[in-house]
Protein backbone atom coordinates (compact mmCIF):
# COMPACT_ATOMS: atom_id res chain seq x y z
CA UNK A 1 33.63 -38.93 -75.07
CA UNK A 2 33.06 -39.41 -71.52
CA UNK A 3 31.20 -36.46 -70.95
CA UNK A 4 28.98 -37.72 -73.84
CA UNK A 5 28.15 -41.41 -72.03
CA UNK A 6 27.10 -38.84 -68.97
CA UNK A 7 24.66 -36.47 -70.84
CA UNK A 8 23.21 -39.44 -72.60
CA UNK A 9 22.66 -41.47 -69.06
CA UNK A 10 21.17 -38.22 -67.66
CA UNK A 11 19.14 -37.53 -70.33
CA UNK A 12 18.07 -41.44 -71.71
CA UNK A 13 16.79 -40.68 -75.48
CA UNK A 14 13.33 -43.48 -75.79
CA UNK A 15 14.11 -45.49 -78.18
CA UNK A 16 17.92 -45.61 -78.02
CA UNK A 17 18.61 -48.37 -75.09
CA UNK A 18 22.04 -49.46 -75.89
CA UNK A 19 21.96 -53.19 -76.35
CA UNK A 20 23.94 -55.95 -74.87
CA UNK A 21 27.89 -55.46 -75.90
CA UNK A 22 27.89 -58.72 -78.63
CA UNK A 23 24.90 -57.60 -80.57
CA UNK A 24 24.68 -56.95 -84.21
CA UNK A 25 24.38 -53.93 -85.72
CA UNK A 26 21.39 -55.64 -87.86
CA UNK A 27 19.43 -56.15 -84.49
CA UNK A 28 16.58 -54.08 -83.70
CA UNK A 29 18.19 -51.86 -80.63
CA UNK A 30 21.15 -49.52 -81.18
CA UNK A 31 24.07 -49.84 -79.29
CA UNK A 32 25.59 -46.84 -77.51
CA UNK A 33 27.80 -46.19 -79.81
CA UNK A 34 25.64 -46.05 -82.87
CA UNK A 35 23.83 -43.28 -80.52
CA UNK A 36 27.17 -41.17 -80.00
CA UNK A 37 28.25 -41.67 -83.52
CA UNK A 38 24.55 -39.59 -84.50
CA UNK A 39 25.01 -37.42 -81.42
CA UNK A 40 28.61 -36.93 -82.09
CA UNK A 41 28.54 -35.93 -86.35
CA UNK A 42 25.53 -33.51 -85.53
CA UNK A 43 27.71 -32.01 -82.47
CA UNK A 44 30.71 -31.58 -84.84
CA UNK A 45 28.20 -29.62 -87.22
CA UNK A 46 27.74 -26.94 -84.71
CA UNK A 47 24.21 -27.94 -83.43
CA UNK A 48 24.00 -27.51 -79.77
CA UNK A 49 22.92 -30.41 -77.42
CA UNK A 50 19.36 -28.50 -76.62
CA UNK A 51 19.09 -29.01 -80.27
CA UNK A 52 19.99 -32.60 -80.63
CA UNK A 53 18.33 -34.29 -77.86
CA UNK A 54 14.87 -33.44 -78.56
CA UNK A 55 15.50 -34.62 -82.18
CA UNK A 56 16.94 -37.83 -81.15
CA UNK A 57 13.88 -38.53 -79.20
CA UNK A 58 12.01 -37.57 -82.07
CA UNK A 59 13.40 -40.11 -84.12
CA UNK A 60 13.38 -43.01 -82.32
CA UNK A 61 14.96 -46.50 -83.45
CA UNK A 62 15.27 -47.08 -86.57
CA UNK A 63 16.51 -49.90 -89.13
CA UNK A 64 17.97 -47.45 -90.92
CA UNK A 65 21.86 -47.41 -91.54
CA UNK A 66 24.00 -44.45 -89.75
CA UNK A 67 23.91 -42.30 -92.83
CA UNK A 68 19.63 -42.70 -93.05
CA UNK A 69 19.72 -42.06 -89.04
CA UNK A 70 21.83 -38.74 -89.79
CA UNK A 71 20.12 -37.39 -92.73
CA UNK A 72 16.55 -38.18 -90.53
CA UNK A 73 17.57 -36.09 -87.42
CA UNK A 74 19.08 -33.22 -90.29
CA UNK A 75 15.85 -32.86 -91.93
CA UNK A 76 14.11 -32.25 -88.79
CA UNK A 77 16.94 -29.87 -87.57
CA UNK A 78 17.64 -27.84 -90.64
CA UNK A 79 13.69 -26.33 -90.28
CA UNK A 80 14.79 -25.07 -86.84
CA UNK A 81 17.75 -22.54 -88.01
């Protein structure tokens, strides 16, 4: 998980600033976690970290719940295999 927080710091995803530790999940920036949670289901699906990042990006914030986030960056992956 560590290793994670370190790729994501190197490689900042626009869109994704984590937001301060009390806010709401309702607010308008993601926190960190929400981030890894994305990063971490599509990682556990076998799609590489070259593959994820750029579709993260892609995405940007979104109101969207964690399930609308994930099936968003799938539909832009699943063109690429």
């Amino acid at each position: 998980c560590l290793d994670l927080k370190d790729q994501l710091k190197r490689h900042p995803i626009s869109g994704f600033e984590p937001g301060p530790a009390g806010s709401s999940k309702a607010g308008l920036t993601l926190s960190g976690t929400e981030i890894d949670g994305v990063f971490s289901a599509l990682k556990n699906l076998g799609y590489s970290e070259k593959e994820i990042l750029p579709v993260l990006r892609e995405t940007g914030s979104s109101d969207l719940p964690f399930e609308g986030r994930l099936k968003k960056a799938l539909s832009l992956l699943t063109p690429l295999r």
